[in-house]
Protein backbone atom coordinates (compact mmCIF):
# COMPACT_ATOMS: atom_id res chain seq x y z
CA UNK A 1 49.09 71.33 39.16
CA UNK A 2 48.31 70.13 42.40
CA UNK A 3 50.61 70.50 45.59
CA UNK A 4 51.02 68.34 48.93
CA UNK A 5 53.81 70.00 50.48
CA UNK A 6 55.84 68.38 53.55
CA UNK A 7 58.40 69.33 56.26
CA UNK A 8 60.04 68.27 58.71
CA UNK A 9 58.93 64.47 59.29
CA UNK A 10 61.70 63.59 61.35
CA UNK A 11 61.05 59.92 61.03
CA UNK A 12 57.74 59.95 62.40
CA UNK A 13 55.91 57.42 60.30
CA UNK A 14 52.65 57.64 61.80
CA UNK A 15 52.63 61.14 61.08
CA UNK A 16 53.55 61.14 57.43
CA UNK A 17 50.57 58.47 57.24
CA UNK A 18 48.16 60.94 57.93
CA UNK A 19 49.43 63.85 56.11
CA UNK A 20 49.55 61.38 53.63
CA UNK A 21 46.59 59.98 53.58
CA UNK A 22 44.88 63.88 54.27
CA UNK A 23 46.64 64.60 51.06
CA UNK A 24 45.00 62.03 49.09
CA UNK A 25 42.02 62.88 50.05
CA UNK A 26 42.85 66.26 48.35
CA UNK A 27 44.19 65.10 45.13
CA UNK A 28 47.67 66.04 44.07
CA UNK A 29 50.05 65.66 41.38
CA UNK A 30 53.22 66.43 43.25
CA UNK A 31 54.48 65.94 46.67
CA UNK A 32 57.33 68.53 47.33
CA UNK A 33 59.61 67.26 50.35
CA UNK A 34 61.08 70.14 52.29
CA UNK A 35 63.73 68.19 54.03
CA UNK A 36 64.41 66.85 57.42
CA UNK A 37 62.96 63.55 56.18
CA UNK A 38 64.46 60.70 58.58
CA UNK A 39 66.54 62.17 61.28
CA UNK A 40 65.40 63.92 64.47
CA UNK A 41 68.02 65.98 64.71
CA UNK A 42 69.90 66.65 67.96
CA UNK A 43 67.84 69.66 69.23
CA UNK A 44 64.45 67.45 69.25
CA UNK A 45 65.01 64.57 71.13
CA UNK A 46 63.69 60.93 69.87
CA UNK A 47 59.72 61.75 68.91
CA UNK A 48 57.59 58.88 69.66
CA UNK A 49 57.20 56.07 66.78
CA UNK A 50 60.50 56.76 65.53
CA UNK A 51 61.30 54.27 62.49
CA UNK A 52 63.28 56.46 59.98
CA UNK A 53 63.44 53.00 58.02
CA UNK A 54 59.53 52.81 57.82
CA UNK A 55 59.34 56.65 56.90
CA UNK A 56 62.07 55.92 53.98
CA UNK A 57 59.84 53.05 52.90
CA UNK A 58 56.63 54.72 52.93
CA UNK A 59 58.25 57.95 51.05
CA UNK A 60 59.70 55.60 48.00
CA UNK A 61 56.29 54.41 46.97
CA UNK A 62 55.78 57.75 46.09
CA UNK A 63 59.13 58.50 44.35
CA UNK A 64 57.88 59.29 41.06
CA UNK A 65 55.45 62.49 42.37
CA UNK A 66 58.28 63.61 44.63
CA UNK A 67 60.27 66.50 44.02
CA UNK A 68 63.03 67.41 47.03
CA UNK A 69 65.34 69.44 48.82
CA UNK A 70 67.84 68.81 51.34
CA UNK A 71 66.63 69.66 55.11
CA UNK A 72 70.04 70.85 58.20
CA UNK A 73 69.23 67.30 59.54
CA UNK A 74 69.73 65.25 56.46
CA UNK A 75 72.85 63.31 55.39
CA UNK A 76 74.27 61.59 52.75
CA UNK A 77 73.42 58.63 54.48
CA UNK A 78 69.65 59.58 54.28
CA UNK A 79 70.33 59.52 50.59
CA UNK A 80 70.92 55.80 50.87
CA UNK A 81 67.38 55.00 51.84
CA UNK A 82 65.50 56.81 49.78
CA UNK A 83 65.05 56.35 46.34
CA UNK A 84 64.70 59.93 44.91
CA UNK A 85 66.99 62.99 45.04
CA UNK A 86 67.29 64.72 48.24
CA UNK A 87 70.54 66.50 47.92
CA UNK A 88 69.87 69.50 46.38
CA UNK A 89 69.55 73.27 48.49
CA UNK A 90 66.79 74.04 46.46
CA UNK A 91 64.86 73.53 43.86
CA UNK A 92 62.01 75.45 41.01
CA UNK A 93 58.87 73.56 40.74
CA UNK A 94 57.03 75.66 37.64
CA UNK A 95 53.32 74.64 38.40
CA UNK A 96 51.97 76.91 34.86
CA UNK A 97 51.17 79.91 36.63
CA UNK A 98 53.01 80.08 39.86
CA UNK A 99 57.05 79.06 40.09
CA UNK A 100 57.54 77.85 43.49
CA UNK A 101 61.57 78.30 44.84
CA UNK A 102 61.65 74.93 47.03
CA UNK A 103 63.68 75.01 49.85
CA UNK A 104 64.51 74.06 53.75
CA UNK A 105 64.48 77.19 55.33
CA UNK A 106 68.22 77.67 56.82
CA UNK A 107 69.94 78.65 53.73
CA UNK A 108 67.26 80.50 52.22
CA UNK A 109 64.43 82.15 54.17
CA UNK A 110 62.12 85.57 54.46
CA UNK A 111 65.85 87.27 55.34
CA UNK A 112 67.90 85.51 52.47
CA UNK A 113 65.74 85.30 49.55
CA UNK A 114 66.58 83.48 46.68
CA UNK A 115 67.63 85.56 43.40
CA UNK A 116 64.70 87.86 41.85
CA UNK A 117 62.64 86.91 39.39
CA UNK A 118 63.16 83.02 39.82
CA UNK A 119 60.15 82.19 41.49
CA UNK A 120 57.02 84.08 43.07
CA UNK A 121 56.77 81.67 45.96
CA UNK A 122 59.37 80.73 48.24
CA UNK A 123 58.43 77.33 49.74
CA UNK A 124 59.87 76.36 53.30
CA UNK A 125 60.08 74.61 56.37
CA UNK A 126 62.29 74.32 59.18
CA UNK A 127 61.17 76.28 61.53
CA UNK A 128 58.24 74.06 62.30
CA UNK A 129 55.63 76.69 62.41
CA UNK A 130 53.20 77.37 59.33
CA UNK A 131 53.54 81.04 57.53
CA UNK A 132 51.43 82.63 54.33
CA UNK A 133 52.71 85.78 53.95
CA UNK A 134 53.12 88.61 51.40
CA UNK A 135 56.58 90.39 51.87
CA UNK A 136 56.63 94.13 50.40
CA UNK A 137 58.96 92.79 47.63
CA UNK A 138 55.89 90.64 46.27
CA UNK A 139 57.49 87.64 46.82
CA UNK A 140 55.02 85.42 48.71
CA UNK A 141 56.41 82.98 51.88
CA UNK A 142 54.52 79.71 52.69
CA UNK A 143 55.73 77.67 55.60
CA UNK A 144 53.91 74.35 55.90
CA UNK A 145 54.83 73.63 59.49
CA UNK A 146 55.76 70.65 60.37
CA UNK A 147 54.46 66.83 59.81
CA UNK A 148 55.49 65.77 62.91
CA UNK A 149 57.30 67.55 65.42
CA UNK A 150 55.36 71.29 65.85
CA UNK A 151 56.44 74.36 67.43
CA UNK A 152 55.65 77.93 68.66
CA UNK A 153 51.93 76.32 69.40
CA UNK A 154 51.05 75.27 66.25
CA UNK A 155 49.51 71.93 65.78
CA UNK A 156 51.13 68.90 63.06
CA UNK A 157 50.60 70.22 59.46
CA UNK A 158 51.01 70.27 55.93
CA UNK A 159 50.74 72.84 53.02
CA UNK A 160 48.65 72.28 49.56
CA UNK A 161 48.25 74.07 46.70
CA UNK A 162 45.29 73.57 44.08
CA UNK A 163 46.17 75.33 41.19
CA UNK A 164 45.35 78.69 42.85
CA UNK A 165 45.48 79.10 46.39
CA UNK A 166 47.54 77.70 48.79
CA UNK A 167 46.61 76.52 52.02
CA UNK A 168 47.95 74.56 55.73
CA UNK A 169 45.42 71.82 56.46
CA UNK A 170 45.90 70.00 60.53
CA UNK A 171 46.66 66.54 60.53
């Protein structure tokens, strides 16, 4: 199974057009939505080419390949423009032989991991800044940055996986 992993669009459509696109270009099966979708969130300011309407529409035609999680700057409200779940803290992607614990960041991160044994990847965003990492525990970390709104230097990104490796690609 094939990958795209996204974070942190913050209703920047142009920038979920290229990761999109970028992402095609790949090949995927599954596009796994980290949260922080539509809103900016209070700490970013308005990004340039905000249209969280245009993001929602853009992320729907892809509703059947998306699997989601619930980002600190999504509401129920966001739920209301999109058609696919976006509720949930977390979710387990099984991908045949990696299980990939799917989640925003600020409930469960490098310091709160989720339960052993449930997955051998922990998948976040949230901070905005892309992360591969083995802890000592085994469990591996992958931070795909962020789609649209980067920090701590690093440039507008996404995360794939291709069935063995995973990987942050630049916009």
């Amino acid at each position: 199974m094939r990958i795209l992993f996204l974070s942190d669009i913050h209703g920047v459509p142009a920038a979920l057009d290229a990761a999109l696109a970028a992402g095609a270009a790949l090949g995927y099966d599954k596009i796994a939505l980290l949260g922080d979708l539509l809103y900016h969130g209070p700490r970013n300011g308005v990004p340039n080419f905000y249209d969280p309407v245009k993001v929602a529409e853009m992320l729907n035609a892809h509703k059947d390949e998306i699997v989601a999680v619930r980002g600190n700057c999504d509401a129920e409200v966001d739920q209301m423009m999109v058609k696919f779940p976006i509720t949930a803290d977390y979710q387990v992607l099984d991908a045949g032989n990696k299980k990939f614990f799917l989640t925003h960041g600020h409930l469960w991160n490098e310091w709160k991991l989720p339960p052993i044994g449930i997955a051998d990847v922990l998948v976040h965003g949230h901070t905005h800044v892309p992360e591969l990492k083995t802890l000592e525990c085994g469990m591996t970390i992958f931070n795909p940055g962020s789609v649209s709104l980067p920090k701590g230097g690093s440039s507008r990104s996404f995360g794939y996986y291709d069935g063995e490796n995973l990987k942050h690609y630049v916009i």
